[in-house]
PDB file of N, CA and C in Angstrom:
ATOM      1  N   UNK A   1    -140.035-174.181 -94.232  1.00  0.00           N
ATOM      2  CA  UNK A   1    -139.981-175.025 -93.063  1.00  0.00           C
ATOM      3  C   UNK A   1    -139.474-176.398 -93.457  1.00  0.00           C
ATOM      4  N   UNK A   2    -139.164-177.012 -92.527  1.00  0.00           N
ATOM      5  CA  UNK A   2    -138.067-178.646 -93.024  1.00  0.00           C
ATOM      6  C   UNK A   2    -138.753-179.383 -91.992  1.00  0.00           C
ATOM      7  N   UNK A   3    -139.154-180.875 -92.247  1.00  0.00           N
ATOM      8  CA  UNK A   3    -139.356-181.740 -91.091  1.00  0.00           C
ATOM      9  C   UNK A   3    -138.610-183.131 -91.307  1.00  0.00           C
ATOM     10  N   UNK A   4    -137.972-183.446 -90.095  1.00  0.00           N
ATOM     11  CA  UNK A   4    -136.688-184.304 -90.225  1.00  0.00           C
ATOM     12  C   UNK A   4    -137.281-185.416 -89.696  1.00  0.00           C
ATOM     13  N   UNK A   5    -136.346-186.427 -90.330  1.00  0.00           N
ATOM     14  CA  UNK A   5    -136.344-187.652 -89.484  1.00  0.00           C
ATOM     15  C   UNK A   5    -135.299-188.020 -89.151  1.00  0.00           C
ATOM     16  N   UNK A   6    -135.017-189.037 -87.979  1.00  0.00           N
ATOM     17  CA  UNK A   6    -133.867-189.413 -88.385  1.00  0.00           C
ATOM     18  C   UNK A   6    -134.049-191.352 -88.249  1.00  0.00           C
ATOM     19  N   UNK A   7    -133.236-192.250 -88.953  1.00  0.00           N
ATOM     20  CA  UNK A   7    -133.683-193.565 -89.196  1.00  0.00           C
ATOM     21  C   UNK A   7    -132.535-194.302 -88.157  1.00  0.00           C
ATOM     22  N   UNK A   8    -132.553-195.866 -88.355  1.00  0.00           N
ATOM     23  CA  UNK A   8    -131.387-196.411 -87.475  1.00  0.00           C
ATOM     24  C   UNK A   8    -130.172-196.764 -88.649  1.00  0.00           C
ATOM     25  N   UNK A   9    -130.773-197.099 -89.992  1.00  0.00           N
ATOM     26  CA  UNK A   9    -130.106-197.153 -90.872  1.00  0.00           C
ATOM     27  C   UNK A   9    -130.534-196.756 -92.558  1.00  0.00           C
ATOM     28  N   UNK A  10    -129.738-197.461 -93.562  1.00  0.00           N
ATOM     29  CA  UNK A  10    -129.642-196.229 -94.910  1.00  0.00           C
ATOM     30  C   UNK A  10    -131.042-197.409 -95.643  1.00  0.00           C
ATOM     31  N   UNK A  11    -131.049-198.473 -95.222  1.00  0.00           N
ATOM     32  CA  UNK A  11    -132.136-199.040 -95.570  1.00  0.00           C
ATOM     33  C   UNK A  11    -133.543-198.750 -95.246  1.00  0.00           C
ATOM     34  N   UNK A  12    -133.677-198.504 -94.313  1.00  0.00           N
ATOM     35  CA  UNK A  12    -134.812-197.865 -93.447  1.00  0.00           C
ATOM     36  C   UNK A  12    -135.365-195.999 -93.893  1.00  0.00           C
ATOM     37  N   UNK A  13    -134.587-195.644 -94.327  1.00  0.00           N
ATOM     38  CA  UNK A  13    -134.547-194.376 -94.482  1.00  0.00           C
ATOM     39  C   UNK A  13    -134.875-194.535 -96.222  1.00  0.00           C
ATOM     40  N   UNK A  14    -134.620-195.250 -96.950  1.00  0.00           N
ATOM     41  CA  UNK A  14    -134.734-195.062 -98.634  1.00  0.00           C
ATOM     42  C   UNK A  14    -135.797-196.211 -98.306  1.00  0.00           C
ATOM     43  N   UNK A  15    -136.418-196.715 -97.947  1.00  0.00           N
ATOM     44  CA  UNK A  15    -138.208-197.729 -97.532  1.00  0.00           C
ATOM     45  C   UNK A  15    -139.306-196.681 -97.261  1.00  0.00           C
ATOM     46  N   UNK A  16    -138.592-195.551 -95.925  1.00  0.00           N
ATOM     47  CA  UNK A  16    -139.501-194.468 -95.960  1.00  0.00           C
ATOM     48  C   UNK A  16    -139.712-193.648 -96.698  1.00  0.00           C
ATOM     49  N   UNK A  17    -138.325-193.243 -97.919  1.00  0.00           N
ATOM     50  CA  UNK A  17    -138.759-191.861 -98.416  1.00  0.00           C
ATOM     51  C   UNK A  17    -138.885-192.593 -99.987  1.00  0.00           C
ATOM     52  N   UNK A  18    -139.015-193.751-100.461  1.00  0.00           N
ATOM     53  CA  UNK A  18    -139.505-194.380-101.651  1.00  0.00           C
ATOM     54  C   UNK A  18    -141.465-194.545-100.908  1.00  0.00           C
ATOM     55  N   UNK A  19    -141.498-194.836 -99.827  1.00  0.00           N
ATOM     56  CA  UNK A  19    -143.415-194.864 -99.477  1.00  0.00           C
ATOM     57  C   UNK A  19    -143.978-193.125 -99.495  1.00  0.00           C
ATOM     58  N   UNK A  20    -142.981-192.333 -99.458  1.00  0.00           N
ATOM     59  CA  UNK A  20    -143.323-191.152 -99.641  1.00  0.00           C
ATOM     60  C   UNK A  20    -143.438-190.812-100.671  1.00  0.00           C
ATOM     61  N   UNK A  21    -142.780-191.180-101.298  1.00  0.00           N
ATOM     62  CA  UNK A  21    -142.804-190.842-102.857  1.00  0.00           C
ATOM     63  C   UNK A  21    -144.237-191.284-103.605  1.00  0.00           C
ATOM     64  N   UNK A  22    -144.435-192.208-102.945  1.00  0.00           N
ATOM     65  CA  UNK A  22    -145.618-193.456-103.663  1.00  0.00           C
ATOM     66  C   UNK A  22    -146.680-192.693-103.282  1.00  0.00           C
ATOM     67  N   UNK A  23    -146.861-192.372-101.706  1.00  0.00           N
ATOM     68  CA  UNK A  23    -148.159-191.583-101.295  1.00  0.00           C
ATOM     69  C   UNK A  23    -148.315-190.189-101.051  1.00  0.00           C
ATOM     70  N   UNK A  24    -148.003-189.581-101.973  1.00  0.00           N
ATOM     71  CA  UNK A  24    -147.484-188.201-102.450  1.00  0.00           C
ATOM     72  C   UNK A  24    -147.271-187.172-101.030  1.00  0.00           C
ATOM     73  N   UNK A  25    -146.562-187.890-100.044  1.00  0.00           N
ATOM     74  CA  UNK A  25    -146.185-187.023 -99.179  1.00  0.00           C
ATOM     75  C   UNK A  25    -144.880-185.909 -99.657  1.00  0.00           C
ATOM     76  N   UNK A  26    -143.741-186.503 -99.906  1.00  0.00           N
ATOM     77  CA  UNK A  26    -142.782-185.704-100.692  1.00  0.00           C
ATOM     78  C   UNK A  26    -143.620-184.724-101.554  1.00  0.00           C
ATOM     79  N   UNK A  27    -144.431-185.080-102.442  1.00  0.00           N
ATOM     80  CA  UNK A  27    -145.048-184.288-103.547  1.00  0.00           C
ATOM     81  C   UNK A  27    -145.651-182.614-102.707  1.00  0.00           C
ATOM     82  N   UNK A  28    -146.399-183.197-101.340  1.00  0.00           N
ATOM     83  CA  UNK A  28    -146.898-181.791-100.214  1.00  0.00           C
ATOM     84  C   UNK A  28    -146.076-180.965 -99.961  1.00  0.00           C
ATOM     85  N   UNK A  29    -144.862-181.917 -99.219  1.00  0.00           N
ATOM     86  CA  UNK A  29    -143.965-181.153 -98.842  1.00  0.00           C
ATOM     87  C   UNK A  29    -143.220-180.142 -99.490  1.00  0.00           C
ATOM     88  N   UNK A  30    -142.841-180.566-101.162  1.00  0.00           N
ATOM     89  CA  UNK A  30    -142.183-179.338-102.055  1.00  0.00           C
ATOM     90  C   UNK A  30    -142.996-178.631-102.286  1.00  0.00           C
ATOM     91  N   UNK A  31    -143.838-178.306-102.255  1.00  0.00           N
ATOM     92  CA  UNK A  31    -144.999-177.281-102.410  1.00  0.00           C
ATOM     93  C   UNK A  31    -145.343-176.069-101.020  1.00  0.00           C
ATOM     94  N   UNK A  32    -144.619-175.172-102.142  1.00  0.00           N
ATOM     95  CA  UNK A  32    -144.668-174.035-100.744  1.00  0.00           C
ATOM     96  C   UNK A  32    -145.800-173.744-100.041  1.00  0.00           C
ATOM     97  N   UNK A  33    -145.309-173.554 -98.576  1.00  0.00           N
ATOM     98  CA  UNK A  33    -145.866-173.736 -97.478  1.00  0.00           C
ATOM     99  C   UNK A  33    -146.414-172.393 -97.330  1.00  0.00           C
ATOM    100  N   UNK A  34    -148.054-172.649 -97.024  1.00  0.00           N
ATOM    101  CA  UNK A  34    -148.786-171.222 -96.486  1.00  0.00           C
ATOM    102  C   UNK A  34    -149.152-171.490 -94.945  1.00  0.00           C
ATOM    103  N   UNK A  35    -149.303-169.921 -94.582  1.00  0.00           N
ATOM    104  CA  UNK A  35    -149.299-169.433 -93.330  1.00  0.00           C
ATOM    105  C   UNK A  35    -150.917-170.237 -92.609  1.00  0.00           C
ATOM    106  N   UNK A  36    -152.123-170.231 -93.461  1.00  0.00           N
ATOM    107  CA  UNK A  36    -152.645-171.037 -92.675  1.00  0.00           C
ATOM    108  C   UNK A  36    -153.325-172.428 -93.133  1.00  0.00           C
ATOM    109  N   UNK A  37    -152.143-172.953 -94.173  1.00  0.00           N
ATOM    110  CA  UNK A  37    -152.426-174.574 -94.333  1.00  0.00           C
ATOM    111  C   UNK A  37    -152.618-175.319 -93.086  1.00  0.00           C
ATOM    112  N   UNK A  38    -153.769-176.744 -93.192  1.00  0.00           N
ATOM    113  CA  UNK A  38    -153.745-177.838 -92.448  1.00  0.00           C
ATOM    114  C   UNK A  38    -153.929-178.633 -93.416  1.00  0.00           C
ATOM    115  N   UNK A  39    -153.474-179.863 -92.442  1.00  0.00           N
ATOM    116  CA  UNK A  39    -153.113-181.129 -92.938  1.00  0.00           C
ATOM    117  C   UNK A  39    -154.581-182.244 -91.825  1.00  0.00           C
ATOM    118  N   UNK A  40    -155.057-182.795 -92.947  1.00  0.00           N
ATOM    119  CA  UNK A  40    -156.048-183.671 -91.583  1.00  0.00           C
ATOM    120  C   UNK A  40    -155.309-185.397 -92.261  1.00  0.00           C
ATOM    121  N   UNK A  41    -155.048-185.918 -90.885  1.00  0.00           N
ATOM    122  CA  UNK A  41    -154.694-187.136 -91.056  1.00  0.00           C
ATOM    123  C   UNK A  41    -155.904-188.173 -90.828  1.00  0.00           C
ATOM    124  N   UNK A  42    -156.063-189.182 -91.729  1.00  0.00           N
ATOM    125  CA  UNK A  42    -157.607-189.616 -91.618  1.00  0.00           C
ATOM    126  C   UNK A  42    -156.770-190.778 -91.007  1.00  0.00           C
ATOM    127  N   UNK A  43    -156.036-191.447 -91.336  1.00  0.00           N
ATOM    128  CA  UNK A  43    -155.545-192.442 -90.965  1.00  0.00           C
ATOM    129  C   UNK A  43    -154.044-192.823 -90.772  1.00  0.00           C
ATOM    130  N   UNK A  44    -153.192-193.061 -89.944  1.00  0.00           N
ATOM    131  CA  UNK A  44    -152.264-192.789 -89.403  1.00  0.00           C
ATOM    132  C   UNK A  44    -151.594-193.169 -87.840  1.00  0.00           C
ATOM    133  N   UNK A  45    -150.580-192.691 -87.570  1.00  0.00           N
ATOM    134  CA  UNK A  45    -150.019-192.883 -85.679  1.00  0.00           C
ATOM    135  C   UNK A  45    -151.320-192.620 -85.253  1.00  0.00           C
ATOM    136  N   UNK A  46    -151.419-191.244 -85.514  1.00  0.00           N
ATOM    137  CA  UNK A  46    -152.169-189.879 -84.730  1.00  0.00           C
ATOM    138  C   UNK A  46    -153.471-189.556 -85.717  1.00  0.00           C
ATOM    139  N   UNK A  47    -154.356-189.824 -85.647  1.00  0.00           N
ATOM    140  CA  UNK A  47    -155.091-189.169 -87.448  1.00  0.00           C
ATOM    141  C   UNK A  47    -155.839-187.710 -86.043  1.00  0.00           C
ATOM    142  N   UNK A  48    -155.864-186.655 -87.320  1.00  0.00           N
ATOM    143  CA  UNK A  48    -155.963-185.385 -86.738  1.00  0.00           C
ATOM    144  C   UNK A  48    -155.908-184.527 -87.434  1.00  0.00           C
ATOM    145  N   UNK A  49    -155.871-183.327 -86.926  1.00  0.00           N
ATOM    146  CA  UNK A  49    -155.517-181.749 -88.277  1.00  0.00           C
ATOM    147  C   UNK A  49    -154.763-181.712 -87.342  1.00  0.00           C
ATOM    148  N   UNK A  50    -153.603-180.906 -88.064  1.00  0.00           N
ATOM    149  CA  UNK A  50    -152.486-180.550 -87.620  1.00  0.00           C
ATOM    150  C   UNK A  50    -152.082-179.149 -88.691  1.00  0.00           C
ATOM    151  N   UNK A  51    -151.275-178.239 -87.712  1.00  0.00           N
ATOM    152  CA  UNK A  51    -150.624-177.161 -88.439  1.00  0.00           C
ATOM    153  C   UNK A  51    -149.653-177.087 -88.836  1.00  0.00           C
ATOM    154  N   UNK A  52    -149.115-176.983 -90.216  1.00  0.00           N
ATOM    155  CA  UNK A  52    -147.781-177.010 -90.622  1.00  0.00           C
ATOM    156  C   UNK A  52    -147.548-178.873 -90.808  1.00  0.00           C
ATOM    157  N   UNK A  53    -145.878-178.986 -90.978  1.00  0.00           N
ATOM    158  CA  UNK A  53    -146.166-180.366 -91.950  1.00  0.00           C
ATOM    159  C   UNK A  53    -145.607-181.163 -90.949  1.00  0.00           C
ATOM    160  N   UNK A  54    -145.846-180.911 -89.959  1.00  0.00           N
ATOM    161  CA  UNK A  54    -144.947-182.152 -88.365  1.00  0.00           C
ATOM    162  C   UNK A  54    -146.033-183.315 -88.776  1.00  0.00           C
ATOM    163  N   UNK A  55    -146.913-183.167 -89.483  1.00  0.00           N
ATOM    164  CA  UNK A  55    -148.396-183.806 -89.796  1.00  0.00           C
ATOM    165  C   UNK A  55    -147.681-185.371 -90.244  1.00  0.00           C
ATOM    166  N   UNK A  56    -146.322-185.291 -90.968  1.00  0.00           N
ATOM    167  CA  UNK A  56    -145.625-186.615 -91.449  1.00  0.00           C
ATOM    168  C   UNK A  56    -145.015-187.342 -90.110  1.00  0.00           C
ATOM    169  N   UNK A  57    -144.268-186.377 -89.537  1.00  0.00           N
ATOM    170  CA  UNK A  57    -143.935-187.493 -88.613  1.00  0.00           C
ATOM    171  C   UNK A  57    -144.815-187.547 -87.032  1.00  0.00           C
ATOM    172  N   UNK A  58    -145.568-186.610 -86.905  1.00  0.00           N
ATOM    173  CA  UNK A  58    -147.011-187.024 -85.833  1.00  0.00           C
ATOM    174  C   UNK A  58    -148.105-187.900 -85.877  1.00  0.00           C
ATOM    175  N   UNK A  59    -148.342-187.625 -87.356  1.00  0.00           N
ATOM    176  CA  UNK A  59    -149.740-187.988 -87.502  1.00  0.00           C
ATOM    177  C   UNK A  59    -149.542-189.454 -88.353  1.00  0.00           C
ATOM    178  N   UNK A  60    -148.321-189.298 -89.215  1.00  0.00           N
ATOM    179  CA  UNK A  60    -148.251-190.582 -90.161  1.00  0.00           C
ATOM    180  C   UNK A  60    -147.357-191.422 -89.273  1.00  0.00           C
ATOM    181  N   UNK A  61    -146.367-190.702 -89.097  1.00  0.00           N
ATOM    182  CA  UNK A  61    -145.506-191.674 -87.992  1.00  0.00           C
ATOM    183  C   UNK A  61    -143.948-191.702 -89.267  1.00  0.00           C
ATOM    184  N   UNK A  62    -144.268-190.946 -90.232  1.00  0.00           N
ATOM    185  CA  UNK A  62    -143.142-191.484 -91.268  1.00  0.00           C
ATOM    186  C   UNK A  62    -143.720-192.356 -92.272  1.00  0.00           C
ATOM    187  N   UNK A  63    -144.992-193.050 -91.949  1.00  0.00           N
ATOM    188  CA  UNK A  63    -145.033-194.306 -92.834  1.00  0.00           C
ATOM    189  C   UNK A  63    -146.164-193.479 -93.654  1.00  0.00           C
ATOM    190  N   UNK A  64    -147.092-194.758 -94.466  1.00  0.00           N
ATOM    191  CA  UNK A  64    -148.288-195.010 -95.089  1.00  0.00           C
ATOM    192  C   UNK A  64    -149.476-193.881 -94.254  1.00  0.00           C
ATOM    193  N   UNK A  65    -150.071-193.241 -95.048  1.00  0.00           N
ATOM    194  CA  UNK A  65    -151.453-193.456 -94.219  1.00  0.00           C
ATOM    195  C   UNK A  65    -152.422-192.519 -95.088  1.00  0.00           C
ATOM    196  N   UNK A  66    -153.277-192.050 -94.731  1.00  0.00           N
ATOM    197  CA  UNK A  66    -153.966-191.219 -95.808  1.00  0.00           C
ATOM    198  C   UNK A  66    -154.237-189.583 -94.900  1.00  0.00           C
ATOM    199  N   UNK A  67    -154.019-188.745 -95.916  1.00  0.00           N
ATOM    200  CA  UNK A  67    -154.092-187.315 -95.484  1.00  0.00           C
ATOM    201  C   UNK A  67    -154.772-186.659 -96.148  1.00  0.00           C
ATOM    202  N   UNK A  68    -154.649-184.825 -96.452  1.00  0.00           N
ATOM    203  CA  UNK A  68    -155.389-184.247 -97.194  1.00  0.00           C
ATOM    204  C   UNK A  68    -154.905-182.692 -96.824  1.00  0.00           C
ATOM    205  N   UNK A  69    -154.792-181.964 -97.208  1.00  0.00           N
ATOM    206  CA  UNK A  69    -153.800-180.525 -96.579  1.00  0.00           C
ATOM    207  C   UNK A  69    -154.983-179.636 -97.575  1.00  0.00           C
ATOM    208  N   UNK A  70    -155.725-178.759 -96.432  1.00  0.00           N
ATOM    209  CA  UNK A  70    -156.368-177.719 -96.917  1.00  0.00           C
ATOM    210  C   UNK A  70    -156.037-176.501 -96.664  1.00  0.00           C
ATOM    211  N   UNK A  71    -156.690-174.960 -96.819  1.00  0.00           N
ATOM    212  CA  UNK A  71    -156.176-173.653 -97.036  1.00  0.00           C
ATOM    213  C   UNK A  71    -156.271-172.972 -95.473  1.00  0.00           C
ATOM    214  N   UNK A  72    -156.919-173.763 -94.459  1.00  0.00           N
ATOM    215  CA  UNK A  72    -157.793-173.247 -93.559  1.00  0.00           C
ATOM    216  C   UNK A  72    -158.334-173.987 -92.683  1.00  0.00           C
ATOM    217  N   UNK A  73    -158.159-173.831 -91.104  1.00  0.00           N
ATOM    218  CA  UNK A  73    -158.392-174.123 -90.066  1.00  0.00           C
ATOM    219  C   UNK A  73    -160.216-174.742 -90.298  1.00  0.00           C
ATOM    220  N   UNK A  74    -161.013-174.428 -90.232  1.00  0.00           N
ATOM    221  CA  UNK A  74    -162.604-174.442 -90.561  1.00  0.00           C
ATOM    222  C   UNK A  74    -162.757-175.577 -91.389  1.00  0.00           C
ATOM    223  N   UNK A  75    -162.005-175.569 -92.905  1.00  0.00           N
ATOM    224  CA  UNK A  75    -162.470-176.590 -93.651  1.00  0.00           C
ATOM    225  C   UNK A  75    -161.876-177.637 -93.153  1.00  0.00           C
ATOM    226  N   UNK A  76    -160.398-177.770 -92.985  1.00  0.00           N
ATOM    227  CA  UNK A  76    -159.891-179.090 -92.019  1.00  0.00           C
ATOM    228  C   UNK A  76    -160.466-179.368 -91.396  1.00  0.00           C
ATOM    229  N   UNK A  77    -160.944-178.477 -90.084  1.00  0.00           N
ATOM    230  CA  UNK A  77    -161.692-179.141 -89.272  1.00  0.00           C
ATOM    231  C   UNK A  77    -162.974-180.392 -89.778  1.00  0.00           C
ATOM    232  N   UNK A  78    -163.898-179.830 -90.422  1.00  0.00           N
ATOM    233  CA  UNK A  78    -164.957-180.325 -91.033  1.00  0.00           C
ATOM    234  C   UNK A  78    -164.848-181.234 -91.570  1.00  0.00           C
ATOM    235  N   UNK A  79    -163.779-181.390 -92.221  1.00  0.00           N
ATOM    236  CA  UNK A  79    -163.662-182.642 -92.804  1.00  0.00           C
ATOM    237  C   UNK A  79    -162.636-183.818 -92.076  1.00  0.00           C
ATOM    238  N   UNK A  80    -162.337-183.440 -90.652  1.00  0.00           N
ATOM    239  CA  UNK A  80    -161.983-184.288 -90.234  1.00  0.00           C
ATOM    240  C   UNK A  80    -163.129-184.783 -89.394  1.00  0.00           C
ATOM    241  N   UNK A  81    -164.472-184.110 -88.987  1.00  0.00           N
ATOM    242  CA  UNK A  81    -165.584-184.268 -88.445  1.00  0.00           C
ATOM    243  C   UNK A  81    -166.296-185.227 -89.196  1.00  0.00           C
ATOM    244  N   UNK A  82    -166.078-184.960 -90.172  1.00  0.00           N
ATOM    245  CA  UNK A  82    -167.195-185.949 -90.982  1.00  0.00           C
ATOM    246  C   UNK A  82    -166.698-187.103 -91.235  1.00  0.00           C
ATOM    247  N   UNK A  83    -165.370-187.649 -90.984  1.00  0.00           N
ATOM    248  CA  UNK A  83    -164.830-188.756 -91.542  1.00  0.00           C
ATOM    249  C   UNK A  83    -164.877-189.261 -89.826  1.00  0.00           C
ATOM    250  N   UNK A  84    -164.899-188.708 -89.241  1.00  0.00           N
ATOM    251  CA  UNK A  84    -165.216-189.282 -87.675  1.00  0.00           C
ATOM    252  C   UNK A  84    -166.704-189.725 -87.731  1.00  0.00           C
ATOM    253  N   UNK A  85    -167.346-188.730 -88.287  1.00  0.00           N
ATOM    254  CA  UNK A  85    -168.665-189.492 -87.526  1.00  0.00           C
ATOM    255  C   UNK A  85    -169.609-190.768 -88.733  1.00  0.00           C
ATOM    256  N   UNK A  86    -168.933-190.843 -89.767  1.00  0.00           N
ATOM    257  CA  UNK A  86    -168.601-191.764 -90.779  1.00  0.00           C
ATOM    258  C   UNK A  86    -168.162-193.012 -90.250  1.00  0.00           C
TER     259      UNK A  86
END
């Protein structure tokens, strides 16, 4: 699976994918993709579980934020529960 962006310019686009690099989003993404990975965004646009990796540009927005990609619907959940009621 591929998730795109697209920027307004070549500066903007090497700012985002050098902060990716830094907050090991790139690092998730090359790492083959299973059928029932989630991603919980703790902090972010959107913070949430999400399926599959739209999780970068929904939940992060493209930028900074903090995540966590588990094997399974249940444990995501939970641990996005607990950082809520935290």
């Amino acid at each position: 699976s591929c998730v795109w962006g697209s920027f307004h310019n070549f500066e903007t686009a090497k700012a985002i994918y050098d902060e990716c690099l830094l907050n090991g989003i790139r690092q998730i993404l090359t790492l083959p993709a299973t059928p029932n990975e989630r991603f919980v965004v703790y902090r972010g646009v959107r913070p949430g579980v999400y399926s599959g990796r739209w999780f970068v540009s929904e939940g992060l927005g493209w930028r900074g934020g903090e995540f966590q990609r588990f094997e399974n619907q249940k444990d995501a959940n939970d641990a996005f529960m607990s950082y809520r009621r935290d």
